[in-house]
PDB file of N, CA and C in Angstrom:
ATOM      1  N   UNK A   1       0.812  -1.194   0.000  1.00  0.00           N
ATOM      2  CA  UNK A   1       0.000   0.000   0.000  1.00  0.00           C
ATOM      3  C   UNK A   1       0.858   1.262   0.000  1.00  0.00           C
ATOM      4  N   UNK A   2       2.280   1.142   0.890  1.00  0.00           N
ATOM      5  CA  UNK A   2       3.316   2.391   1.114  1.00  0.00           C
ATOM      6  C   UNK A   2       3.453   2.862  -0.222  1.00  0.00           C
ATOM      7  N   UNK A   3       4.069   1.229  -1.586  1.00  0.00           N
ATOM      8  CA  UNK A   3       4.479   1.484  -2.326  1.00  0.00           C
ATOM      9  C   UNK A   3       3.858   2.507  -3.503  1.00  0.00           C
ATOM     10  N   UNK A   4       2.277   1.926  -3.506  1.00  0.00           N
ATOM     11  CA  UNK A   4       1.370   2.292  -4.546  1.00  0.00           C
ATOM     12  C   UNK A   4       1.068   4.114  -3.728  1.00  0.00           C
ATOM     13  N   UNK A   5       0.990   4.388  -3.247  1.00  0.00           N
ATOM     14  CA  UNK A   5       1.115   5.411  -3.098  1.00  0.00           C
ATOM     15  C   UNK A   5       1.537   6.684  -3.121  1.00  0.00           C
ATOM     16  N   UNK A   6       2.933   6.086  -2.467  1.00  0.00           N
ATOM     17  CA  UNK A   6       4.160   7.110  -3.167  1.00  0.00           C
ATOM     18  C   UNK A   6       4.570   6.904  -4.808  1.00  0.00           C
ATOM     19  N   UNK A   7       4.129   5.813  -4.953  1.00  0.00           N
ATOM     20  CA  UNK A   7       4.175   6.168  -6.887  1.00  0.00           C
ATOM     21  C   UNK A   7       2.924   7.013  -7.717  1.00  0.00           C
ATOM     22  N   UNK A   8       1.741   7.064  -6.913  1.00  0.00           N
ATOM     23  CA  UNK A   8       0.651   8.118  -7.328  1.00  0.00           C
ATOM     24  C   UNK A   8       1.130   9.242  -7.327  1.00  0.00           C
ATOM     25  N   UNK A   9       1.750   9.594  -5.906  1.00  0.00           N
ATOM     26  CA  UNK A   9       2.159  10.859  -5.649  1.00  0.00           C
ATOM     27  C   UNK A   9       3.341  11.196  -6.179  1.00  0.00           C
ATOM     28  N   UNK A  10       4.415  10.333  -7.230  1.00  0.00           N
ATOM     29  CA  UNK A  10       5.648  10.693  -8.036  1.00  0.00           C
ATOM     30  C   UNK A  10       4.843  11.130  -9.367  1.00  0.00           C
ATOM     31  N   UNK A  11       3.705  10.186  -9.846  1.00  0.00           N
ATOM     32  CA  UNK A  11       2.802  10.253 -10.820  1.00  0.00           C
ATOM     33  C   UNK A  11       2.220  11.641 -11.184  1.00  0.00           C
ATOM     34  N   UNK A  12       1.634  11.700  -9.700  1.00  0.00           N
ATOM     35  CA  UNK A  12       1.041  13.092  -9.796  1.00  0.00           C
ATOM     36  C   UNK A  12       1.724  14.420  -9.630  1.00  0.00           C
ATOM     37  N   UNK A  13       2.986  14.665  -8.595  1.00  0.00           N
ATOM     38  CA  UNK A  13       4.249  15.446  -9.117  1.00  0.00           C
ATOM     39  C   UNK A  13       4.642  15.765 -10.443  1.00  0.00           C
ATOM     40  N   UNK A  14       5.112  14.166 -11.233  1.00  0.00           N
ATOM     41  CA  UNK A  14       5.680  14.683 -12.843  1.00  0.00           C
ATOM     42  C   UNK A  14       4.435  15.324 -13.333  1.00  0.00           C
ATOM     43  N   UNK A  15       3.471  14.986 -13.452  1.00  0.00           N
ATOM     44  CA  UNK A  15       2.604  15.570 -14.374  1.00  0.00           C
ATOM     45  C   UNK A  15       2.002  17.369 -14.078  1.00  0.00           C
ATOM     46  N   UNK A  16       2.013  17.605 -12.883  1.00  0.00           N
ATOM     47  CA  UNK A  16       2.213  18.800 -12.519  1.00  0.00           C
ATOM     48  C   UNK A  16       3.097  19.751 -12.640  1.00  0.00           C
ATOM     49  N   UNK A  17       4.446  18.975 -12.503  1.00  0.00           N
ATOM     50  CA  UNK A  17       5.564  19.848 -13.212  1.00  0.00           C
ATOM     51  C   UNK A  17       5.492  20.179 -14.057  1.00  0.00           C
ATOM     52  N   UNK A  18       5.131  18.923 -15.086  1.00  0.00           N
ATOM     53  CA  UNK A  18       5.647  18.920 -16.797  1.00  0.00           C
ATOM     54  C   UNK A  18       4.434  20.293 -17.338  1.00  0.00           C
ATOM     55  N   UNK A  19       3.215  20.481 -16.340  1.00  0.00           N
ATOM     56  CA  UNK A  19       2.270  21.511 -17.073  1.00  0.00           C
ATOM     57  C   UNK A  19       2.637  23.055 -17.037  1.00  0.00           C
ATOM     58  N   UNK A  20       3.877  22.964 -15.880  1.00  0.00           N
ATOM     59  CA  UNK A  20       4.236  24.721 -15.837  1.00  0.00           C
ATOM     60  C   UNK A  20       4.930  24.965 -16.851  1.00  0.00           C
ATOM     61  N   UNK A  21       5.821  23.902 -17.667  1.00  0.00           N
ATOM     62  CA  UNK A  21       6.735  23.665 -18.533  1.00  0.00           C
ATOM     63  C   UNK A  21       6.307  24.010 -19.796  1.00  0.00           C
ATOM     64  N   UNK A  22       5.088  23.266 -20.043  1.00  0.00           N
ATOM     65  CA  UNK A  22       4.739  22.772 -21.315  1.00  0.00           C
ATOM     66  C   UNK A  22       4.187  23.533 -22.599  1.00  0.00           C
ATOM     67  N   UNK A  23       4.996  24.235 -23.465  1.00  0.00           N
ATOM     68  CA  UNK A  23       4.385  25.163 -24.652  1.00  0.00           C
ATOM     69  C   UNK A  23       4.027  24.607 -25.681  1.00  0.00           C
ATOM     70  N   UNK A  24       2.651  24.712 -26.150  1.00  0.00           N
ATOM     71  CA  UNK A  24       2.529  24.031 -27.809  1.00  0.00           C
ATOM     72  C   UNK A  24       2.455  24.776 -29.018  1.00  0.00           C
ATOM     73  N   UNK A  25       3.833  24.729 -29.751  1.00  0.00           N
ATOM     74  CA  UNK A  25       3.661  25.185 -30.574  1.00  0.00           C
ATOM     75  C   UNK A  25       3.067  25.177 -31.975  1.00  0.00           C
ATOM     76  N   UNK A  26       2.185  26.137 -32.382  1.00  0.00           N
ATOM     77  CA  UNK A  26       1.673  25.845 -33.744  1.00  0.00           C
ATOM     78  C   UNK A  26       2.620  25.758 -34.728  1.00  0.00           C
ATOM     79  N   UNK A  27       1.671  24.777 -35.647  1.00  0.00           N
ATOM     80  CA  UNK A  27       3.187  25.118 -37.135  1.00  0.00           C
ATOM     81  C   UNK A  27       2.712  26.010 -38.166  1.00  0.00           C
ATOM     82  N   UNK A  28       3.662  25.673 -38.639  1.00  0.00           N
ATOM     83  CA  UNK A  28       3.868  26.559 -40.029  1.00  0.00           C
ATOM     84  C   UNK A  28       3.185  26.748 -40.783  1.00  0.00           C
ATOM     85  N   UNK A  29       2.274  27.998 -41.214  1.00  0.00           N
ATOM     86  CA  UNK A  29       0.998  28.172 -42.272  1.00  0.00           C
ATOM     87  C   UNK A  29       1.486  27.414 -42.937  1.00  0.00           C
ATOM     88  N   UNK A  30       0.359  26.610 -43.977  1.00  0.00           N
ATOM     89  CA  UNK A  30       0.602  26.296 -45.521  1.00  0.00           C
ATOM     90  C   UNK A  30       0.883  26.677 -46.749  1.00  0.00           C
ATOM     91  N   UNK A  31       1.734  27.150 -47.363  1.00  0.00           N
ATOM     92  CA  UNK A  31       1.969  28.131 -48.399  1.00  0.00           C
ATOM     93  C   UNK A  31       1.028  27.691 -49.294  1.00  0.00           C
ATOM     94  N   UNK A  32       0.332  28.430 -50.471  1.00  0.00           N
ATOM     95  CA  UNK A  32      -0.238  27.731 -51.323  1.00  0.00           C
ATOM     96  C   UNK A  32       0.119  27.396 -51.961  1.00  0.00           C
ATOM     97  N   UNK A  33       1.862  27.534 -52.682  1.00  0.00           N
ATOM     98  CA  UNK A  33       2.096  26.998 -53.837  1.00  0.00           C
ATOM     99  C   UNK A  33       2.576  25.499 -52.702  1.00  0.00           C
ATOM    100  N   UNK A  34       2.803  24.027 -53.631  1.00  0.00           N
ATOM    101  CA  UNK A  34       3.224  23.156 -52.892  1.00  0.00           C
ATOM    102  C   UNK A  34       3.945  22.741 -53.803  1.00  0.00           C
ATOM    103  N   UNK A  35       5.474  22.115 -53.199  1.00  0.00           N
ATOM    104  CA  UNK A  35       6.763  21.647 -54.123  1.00  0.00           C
ATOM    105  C   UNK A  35       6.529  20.453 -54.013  1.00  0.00           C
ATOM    106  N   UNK A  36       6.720  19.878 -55.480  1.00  0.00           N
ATOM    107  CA  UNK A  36       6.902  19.120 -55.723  1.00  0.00           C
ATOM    108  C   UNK A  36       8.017  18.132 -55.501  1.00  0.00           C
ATOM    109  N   UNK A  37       7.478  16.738 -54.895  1.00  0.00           N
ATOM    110  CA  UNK A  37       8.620  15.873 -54.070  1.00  0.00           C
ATOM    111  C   UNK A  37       8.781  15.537 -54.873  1.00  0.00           C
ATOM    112  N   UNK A  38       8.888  15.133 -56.417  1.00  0.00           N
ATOM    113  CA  UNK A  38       9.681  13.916 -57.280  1.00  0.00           C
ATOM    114  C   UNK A  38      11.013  15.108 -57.896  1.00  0.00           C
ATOM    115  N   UNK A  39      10.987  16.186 -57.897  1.00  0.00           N
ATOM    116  CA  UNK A  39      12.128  17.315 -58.176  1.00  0.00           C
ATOM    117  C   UNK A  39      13.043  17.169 -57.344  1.00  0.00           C
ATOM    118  N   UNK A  40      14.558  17.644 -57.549  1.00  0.00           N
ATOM    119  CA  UNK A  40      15.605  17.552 -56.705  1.00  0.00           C
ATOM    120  C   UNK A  40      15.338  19.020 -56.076  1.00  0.00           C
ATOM    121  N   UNK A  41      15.444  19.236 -54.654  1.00  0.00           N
ATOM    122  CA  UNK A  41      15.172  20.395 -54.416  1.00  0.00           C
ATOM    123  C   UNK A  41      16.240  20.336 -52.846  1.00  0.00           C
ATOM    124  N   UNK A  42      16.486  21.688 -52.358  1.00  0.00           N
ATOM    125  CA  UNK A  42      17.107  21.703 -50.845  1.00  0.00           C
ATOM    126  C   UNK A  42      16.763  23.062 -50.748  1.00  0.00           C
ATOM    127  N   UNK A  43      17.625  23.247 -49.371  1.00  0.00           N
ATOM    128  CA  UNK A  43      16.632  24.674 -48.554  1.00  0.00           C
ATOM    129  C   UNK A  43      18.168  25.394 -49.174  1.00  0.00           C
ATOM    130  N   UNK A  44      17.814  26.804 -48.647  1.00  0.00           N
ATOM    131  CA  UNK A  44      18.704  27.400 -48.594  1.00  0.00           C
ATOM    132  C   UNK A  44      19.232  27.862 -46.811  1.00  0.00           C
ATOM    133  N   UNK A  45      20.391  29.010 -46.727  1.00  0.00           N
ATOM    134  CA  UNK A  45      20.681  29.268 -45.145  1.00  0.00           C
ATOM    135  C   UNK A  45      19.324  29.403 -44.573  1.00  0.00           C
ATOM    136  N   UNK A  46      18.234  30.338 -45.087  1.00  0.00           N
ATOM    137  CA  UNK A  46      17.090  30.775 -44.639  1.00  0.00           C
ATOM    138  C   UNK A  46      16.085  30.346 -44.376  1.00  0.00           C
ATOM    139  N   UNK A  47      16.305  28.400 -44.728  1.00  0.00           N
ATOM    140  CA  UNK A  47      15.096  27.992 -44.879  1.00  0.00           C
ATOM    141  C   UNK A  47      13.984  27.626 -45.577  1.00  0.00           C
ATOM    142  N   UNK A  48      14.816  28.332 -47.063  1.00  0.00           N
ATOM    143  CA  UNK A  48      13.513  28.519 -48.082  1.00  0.00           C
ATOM    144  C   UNK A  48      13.886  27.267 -49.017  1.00  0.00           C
ATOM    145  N   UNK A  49      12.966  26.624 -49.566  1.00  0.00           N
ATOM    146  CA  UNK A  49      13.370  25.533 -50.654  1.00  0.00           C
ATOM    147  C   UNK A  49      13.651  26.272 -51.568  1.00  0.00           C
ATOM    148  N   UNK A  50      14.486  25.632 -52.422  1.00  0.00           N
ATOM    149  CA  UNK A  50      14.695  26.154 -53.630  1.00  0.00           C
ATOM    150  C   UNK A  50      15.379  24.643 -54.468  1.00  0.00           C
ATOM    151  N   UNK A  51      15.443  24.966 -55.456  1.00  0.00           N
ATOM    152  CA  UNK A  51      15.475  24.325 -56.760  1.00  0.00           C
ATOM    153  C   UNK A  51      16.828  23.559 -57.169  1.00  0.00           C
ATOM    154  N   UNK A  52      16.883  22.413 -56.943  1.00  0.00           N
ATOM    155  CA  UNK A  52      18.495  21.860 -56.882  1.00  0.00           C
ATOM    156  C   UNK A  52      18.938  21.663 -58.704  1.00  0.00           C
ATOM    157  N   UNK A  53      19.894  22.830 -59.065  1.00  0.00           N
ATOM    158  CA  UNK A  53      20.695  22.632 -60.124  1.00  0.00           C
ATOM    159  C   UNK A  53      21.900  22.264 -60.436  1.00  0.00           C
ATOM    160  N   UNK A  54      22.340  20.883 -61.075  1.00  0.00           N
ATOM    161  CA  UNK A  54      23.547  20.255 -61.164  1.00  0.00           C
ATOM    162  C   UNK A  54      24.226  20.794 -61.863  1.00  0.00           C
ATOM    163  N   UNK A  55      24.001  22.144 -62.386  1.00  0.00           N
ATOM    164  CA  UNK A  55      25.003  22.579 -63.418  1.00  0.00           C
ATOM    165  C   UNK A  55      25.179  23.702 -63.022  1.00  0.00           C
ATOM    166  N   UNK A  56      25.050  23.652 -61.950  1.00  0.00           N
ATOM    167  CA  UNK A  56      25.325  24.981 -60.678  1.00  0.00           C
ATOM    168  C   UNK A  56      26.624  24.610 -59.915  1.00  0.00           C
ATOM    169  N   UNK A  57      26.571  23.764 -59.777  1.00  0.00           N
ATOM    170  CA  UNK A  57      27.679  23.283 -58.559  1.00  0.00           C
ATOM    171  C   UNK A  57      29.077  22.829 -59.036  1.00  0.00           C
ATOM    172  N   UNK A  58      29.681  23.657 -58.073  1.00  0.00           N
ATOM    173  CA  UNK A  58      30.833  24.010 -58.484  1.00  0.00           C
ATOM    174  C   UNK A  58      32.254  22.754 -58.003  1.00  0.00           C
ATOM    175  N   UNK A  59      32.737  22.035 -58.801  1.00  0.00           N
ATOM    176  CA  UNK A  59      33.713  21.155 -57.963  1.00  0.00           C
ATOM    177  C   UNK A  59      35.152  21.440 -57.988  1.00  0.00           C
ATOM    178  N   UNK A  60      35.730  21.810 -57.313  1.00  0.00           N
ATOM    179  CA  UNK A  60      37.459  22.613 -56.969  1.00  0.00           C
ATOM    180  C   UNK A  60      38.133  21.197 -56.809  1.00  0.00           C
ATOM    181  N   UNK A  61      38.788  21.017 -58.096  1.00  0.00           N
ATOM    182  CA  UNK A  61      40.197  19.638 -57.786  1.00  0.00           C
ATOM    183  C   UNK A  61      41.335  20.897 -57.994  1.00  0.00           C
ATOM    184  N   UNK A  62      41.984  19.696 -56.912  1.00  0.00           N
ATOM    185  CA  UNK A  62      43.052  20.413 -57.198  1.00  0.00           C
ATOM    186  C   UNK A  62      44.227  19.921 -58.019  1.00  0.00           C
TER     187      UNK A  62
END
């Protein structure tokens, strides 16, 4: 009975904590245009997709 008890009351602790804690964040509007997944594509620094071109990229031998 000691045991089941003090595990309600660890039970009921975490879950009280975790609610002062807890932020939900919304996501990200939906843009209306939508990219197409069968295209080669990557983000840029900013985040933004953009358009993967192989005749862009630059290879330095030395």
């Amino acid at each position: 009975m000691q045991f089941s008890a003090i595990a309600v009351f660890a039970l009921f602790a975490g879950v009280m904590a975790a609610n002062e804690g807890f932020v939900v964040v919304k996501r990200q509007a939906v843009e209306r245009r939508q990219i197409d997944v069968s295209a080669p594509a990557m983000s840029d620094a900013n985040g933004n997709v953009v358009a993967f071109d192989s005749t862009k990229v630059v290879i330095k031998r030395d």
